[in-house]
Protein backbone atom coordinates (compact mmCIF):
# COMPACT_ATOMS: atom_id res chain seq x y z
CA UNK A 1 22.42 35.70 11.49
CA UNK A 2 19.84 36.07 14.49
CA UNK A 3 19.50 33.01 16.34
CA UNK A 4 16.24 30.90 16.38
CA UNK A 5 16.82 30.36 20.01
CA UNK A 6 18.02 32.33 22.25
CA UNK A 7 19.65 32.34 26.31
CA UNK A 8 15.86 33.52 27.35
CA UNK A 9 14.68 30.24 25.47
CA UNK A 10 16.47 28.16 27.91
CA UNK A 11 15.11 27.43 31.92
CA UNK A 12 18.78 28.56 33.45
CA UNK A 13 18.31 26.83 36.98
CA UNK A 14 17.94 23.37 34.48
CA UNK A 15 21.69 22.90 33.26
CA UNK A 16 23.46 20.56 35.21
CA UNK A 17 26.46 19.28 34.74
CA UNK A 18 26.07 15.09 34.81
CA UNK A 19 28.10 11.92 34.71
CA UNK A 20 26.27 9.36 33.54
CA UNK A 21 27.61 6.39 32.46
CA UNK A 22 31.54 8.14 32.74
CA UNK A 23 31.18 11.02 30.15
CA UNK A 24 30.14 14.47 31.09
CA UNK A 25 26.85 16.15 29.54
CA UNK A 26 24.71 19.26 30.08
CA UNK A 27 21.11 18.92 30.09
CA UNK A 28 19.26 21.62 30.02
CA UNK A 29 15.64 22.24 29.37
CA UNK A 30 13.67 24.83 27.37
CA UNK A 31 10.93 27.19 28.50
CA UNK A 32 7.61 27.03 26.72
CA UNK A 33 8.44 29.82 23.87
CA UNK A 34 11.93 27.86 23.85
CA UNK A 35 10.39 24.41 22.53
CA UNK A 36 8.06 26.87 20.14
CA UNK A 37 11.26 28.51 18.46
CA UNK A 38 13.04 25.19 18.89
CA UNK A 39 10.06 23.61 16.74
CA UNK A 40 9.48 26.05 14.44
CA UNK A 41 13.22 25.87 13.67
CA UNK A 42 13.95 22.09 13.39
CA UNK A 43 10.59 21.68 11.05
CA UNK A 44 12.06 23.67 8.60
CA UNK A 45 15.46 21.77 8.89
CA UNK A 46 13.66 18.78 8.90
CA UNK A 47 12.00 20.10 5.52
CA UNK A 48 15.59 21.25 4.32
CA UNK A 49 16.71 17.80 5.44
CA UNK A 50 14.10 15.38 3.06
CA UNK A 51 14.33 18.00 0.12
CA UNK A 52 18.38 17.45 0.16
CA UNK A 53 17.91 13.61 1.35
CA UNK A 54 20.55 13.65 3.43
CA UNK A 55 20.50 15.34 7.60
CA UNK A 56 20.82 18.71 7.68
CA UNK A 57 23.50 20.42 10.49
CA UNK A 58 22.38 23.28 13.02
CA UNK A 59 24.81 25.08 15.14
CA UNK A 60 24.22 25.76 18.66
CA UNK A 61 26.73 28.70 20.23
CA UNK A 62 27.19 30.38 23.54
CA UNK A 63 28.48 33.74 23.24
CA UNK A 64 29.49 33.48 19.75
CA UNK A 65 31.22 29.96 20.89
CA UNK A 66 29.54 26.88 18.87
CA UNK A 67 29.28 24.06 21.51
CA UNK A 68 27.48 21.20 19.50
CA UNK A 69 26.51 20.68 15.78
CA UNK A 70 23.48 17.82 15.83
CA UNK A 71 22.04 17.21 12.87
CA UNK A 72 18.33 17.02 12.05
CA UNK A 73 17.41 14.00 9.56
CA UNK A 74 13.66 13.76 8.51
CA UNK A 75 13.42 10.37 8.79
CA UNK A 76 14.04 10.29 12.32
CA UNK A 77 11.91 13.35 12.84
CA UNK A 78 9.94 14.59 9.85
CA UNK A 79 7.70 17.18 12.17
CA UNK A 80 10.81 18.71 13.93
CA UNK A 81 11.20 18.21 17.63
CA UNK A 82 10.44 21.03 20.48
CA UNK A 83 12.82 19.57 22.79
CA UNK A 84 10.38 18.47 25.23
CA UNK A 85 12.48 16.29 26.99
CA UNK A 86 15.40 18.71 26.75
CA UNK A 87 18.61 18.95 25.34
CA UNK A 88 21.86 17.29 26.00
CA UNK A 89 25.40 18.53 25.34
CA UNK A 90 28.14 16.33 25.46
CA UNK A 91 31.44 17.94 27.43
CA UNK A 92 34.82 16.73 27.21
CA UNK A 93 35.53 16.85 31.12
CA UNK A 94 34.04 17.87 34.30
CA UNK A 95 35.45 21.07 34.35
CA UNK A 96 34.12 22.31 30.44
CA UNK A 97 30.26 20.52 31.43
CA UNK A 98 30.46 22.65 34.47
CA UNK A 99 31.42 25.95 32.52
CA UNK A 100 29.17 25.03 29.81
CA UNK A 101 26.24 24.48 32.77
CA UNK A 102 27.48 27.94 34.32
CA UNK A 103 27.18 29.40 30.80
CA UNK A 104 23.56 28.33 30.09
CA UNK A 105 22.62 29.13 33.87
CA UNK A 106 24.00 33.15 33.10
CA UNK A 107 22.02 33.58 29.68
């Protein structure tokens, strides 16, 4: 399966790894064709999402490695999102948020 986004989606010098609050995350933002692909593909999960009336699961992966499964629900965003504000991964230690950051940063 081709992925909706892709490494070129993301804005590489944007992942940091971050503390906040005691549990490592990646944030990482998304270029301007990156929040279009990342629109036009949680719409139609969204639309998935309220025909199955339930949230609907995505996969996000890094070289073939799946590092987060959020789930879309259309009642909490029935349009999609384009990840304006970014994205956040969560990271079980300092070490895998900085590898994860590194990961992003070499896509």
């Amino acid at each position: 399966m081709k992925a909706a986004v892709s490494g070129s989606d993301f804005v590489p010098s944007s992942a940091r790894a971050l503390e906040p609050g005691g549990s490592w995350v990646v944030n990482v933002s998304l270029s301007r064709e990156g929040r279009a692909h990342f629109l036009a593909l949680t719409s139609a999960l969204a639309d998935r999402s309220h025909r199955l009336g339930h949230p609907t699961h995505m996969a996000i992966a890094l070289d073939g490695k799946v590092e987060s499964t959020p789930y879309i629900d259309y009642r909490n965003m029935p349009g999609g999102s384009d990840g304006r504000g970014g994205l956040e991964f969560a990271a079980l230690d300092r070490a895998d948020a900085e590898q994860l950051a590194e990961a992003i940063r070499s896509q």
